[in-house]
PDB file of N, CA and C in Angstrom:
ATOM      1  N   UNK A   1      12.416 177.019 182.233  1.00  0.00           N
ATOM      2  CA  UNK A   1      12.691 176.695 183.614  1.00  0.00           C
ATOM      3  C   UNK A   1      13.293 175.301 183.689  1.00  0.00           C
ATOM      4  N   UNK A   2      14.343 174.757 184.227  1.00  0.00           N
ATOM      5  CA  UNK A   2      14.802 173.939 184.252  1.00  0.00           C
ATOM      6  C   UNK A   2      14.356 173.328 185.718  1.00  0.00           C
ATOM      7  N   UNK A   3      14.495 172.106 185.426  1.00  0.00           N
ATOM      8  CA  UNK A   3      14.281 170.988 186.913  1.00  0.00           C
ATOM      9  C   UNK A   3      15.541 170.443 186.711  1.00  0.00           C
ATOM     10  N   UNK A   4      15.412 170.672 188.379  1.00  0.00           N
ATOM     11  CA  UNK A   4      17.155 169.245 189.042  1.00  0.00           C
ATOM     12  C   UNK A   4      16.335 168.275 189.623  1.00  0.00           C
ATOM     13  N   UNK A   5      17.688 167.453 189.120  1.00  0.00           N
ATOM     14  CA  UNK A   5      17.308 165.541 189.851  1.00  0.00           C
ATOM     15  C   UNK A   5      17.208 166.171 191.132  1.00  0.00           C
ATOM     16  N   UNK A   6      17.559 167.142 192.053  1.00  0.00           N
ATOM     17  CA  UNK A   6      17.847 167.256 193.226  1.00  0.00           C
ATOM     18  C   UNK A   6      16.711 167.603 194.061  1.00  0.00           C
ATOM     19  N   UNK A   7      15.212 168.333 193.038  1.00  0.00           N
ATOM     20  CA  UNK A   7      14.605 169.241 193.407  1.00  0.00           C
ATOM     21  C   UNK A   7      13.472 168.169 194.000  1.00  0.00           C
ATOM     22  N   UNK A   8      12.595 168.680 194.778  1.00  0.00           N
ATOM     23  CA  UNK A   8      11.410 168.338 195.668  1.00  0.00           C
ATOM     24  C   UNK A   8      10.772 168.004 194.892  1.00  0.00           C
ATOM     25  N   UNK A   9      10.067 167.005 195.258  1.00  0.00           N
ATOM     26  CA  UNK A   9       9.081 166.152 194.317  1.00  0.00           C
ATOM     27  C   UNK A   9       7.492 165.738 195.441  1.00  0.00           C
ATOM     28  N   UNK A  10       6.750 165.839 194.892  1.00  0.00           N
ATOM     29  CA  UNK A  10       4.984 165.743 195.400  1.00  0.00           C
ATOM     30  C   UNK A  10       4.325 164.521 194.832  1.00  0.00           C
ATOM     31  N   UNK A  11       3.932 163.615 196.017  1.00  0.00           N
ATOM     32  CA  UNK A  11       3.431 162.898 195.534  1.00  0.00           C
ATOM     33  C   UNK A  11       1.987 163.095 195.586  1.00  0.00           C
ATOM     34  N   UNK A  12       0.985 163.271 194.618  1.00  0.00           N
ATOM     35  CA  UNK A  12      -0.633 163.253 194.686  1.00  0.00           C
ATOM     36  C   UNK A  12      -1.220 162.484 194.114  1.00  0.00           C
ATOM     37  N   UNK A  13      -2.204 162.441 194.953  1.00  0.00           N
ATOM     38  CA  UNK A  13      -3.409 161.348 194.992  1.00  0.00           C
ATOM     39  C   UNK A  13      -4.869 162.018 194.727  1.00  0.00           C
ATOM     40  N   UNK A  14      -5.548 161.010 193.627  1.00  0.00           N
ATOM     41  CA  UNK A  14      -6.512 161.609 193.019  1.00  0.00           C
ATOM     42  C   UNK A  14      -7.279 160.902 194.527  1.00  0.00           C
ATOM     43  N   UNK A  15      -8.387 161.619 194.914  1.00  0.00           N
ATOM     44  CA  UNK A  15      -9.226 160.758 196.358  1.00  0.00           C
ATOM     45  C   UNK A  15     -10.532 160.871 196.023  1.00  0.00           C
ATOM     46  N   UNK A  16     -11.320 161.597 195.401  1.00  0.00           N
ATOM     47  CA  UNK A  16     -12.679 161.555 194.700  1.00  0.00           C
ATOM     48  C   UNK A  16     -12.512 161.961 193.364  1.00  0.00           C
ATOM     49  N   UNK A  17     -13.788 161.745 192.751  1.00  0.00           N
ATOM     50  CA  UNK A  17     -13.603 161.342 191.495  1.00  0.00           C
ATOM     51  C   UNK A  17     -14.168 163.027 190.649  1.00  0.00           C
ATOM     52  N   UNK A  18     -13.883 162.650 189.407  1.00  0.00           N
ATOM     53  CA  UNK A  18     -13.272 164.182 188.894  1.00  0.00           C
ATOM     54  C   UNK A  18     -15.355 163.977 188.041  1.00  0.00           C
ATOM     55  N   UNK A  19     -16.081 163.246 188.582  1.00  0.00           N
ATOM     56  CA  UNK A  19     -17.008 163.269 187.658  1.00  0.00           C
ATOM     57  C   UNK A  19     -18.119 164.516 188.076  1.00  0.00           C
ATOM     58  N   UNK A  20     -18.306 165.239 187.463  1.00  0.00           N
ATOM     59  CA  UNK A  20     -19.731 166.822 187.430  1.00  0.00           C
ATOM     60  C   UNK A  20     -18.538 167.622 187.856  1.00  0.00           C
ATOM     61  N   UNK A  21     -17.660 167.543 188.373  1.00  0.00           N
ATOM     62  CA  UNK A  21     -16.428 169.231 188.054  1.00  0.00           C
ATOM     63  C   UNK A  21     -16.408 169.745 186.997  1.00  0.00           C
ATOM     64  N   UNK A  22     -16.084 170.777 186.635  1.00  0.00           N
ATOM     65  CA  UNK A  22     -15.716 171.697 186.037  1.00  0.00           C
ATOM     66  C   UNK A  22     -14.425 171.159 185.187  1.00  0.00           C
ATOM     67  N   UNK A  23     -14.939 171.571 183.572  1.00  0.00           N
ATOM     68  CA  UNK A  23     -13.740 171.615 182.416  1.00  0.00           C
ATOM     69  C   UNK A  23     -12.346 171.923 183.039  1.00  0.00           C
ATOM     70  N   UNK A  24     -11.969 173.315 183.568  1.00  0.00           N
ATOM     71  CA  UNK A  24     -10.721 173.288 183.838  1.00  0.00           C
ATOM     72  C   UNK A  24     -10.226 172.542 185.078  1.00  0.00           C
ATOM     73  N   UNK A  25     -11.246 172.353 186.099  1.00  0.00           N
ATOM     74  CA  UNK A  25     -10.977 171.456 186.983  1.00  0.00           C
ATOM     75  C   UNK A  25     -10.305 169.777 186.894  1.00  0.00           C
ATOM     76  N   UNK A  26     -10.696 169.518 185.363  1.00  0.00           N
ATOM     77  CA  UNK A  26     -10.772 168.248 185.086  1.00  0.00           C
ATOM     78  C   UNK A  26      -9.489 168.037 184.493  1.00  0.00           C
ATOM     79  N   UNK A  27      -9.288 169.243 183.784  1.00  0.00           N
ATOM     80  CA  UNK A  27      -8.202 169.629 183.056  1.00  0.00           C
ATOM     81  C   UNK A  27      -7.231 169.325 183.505  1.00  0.00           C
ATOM     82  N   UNK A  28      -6.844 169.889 185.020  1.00  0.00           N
ATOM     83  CA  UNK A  28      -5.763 170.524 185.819  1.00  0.00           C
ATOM     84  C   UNK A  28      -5.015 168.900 186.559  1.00  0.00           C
ATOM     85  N   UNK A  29      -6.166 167.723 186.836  1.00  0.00           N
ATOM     86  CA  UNK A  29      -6.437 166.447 187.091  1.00  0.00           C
ATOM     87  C   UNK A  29      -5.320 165.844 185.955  1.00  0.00           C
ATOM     88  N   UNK A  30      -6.074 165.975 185.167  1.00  0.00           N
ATOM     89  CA  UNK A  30      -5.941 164.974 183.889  1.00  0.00           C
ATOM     90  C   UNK A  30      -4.222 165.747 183.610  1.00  0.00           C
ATOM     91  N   UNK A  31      -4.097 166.775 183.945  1.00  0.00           N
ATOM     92  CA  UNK A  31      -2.534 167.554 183.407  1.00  0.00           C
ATOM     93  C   UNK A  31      -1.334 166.952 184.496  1.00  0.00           C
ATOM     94  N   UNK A  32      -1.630 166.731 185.354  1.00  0.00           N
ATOM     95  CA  UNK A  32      -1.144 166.281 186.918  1.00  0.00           C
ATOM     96  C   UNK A  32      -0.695 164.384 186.512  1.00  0.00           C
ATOM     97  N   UNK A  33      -1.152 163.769 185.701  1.00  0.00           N
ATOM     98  CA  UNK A  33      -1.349 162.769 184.977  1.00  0.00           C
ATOM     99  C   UNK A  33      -1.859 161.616 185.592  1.00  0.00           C
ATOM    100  N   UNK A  34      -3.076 162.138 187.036  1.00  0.00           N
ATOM    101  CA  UNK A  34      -4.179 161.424 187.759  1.00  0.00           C
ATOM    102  C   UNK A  34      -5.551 160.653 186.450  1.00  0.00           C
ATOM    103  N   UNK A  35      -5.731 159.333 186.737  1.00  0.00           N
ATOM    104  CA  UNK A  35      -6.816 158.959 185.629  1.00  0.00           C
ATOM    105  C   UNK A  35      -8.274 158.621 185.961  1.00  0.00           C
ATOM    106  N   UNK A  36      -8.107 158.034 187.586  1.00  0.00           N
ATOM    107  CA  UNK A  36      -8.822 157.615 188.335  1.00  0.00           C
ATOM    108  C   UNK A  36      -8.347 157.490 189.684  1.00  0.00           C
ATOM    109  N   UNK A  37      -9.861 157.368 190.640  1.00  0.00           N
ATOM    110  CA  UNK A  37      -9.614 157.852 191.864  1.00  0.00           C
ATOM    111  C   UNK A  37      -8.765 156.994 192.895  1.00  0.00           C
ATOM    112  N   UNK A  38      -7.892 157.395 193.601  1.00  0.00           N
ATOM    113  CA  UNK A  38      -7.177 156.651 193.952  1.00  0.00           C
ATOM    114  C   UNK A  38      -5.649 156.154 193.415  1.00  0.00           C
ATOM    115  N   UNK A  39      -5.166 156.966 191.876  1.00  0.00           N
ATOM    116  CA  UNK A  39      -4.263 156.970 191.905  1.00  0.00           C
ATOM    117  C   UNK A  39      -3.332 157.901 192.053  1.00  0.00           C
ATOM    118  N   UNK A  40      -1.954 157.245 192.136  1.00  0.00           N
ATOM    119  CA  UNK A  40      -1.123 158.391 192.909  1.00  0.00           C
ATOM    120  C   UNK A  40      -0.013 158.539 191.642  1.00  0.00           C
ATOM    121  N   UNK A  41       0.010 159.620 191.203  1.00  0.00           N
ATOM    122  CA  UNK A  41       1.782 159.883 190.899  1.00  0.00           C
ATOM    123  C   UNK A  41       2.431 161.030 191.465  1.00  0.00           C
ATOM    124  N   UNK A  42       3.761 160.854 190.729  1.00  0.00           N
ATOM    125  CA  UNK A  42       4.870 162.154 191.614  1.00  0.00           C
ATOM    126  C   UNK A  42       5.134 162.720 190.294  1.00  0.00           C
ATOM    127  N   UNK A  43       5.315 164.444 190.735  1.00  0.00           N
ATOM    128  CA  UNK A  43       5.195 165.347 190.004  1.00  0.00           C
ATOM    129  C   UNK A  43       6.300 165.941 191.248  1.00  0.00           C
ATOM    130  N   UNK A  44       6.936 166.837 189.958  1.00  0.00           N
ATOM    131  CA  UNK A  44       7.863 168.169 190.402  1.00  0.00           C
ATOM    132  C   UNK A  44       7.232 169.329 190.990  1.00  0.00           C
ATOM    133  N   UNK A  45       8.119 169.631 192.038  1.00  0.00           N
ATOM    134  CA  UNK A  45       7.320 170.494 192.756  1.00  0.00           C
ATOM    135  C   UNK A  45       7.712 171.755 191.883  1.00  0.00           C
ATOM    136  N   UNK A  46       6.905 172.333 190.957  1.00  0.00           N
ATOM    137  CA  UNK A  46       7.097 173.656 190.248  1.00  0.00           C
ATOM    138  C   UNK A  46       5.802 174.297 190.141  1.00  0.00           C
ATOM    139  N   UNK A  47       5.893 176.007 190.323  1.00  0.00           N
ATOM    140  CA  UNK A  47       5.127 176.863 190.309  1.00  0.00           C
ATOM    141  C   UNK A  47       3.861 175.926 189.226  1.00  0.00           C
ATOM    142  N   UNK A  48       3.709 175.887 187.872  1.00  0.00           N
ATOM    143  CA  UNK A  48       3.022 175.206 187.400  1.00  0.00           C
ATOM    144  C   UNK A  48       2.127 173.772 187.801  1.00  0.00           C
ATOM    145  N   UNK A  49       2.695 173.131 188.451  1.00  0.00           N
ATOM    146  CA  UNK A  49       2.217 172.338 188.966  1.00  0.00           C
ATOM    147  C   UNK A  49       1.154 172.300 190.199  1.00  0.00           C
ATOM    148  N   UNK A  50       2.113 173.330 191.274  1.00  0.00           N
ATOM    149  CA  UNK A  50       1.130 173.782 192.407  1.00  0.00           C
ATOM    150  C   UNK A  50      -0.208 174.857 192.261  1.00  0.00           C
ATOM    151  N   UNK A  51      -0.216 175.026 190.509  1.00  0.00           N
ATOM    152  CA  UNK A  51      -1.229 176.282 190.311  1.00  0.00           C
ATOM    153  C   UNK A  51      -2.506 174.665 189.790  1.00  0.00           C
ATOM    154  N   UNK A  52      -1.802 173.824 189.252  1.00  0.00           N
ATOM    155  CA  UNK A  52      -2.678 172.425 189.025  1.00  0.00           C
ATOM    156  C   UNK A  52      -3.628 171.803 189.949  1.00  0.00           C
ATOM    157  N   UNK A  53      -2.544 172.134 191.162  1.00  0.00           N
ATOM    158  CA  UNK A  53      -2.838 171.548 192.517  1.00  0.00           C
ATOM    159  C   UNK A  53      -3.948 172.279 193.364  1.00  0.00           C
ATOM    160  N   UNK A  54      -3.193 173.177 192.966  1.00  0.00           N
ATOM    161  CA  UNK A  54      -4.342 174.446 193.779  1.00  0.00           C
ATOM    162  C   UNK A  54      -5.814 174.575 193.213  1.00  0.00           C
ATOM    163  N   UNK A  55      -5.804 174.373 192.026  1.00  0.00           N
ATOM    164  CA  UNK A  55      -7.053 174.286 191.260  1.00  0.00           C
ATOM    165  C   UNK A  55      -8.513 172.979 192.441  1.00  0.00           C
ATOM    166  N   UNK A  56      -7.585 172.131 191.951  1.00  0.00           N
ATOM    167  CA  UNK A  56      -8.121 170.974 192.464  1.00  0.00           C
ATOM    168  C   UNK A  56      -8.064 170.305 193.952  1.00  0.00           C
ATOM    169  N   UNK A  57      -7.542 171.096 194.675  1.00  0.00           N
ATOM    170  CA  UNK A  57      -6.991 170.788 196.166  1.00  0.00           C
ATOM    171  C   UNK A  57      -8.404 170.300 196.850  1.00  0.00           C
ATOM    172  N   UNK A  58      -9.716 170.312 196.718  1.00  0.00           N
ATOM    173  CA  UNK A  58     -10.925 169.582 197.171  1.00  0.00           C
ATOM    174  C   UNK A  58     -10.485 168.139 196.604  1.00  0.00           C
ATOM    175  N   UNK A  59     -10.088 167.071 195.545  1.00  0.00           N
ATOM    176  CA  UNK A  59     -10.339 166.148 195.518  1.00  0.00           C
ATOM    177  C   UNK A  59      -8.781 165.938 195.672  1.00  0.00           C
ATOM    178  N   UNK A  60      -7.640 166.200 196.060  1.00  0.00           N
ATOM    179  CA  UNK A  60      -6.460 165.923 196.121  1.00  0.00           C
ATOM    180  C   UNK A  60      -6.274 165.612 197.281  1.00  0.00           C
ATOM    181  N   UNK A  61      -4.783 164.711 197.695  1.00  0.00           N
ATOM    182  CA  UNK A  61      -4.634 164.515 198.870  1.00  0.00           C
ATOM    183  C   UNK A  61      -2.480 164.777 198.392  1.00  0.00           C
ATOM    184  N   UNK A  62      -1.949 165.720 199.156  1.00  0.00           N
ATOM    185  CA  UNK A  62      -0.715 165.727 198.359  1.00  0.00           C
ATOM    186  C   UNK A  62       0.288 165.945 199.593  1.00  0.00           C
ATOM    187  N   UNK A  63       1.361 164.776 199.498  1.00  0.00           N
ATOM    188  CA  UNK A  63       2.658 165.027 200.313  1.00  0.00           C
ATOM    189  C   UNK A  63       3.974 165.029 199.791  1.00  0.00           C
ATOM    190  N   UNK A  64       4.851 165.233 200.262  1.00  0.00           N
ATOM    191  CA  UNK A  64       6.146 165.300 199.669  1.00  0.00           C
ATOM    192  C   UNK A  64       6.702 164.204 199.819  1.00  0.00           C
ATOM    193  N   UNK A  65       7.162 163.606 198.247  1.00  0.00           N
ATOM    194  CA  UNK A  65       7.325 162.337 197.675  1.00  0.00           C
ATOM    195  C   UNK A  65       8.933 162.456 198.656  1.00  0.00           C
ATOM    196  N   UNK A  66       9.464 161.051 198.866  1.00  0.00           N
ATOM    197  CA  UNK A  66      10.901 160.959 199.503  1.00  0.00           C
ATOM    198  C   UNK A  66      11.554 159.879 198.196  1.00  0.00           C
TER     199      UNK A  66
END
């Protein structure tokens, strides 16, 4: 699957902390490349990513990066 410079981009924010969740929960965090609470990066908006997101959408806070 290829990504364009052109394509939609998400910015998320880790907002509580990933500590007593669940292995794949932590997983999906840590894959997203969140380390601690409160930080934010931008990620491509791709099927893979939003299945990351979706996992974890209780401690996420996510908008579309400009």
């Amino acid at each position: 699957m290829e990504i364009n410079a052109n394509s939609p981009k998400l910015k998320v924010t880790l907002v509580k902390s990933i500590h007593g969740q669940l292995q794949n929960i932590v997983s999906s965090v840590r894959g997203l490349g969140l380390r601690r609470p409160h930080h934010s990066v931008t990620v491509a908006n791709t099927v893979e990513n939003r299945g990351m997101i979706h996992t974890a959408t209780h401690l996420l806070k996510v908008e579309e990066a400009q």
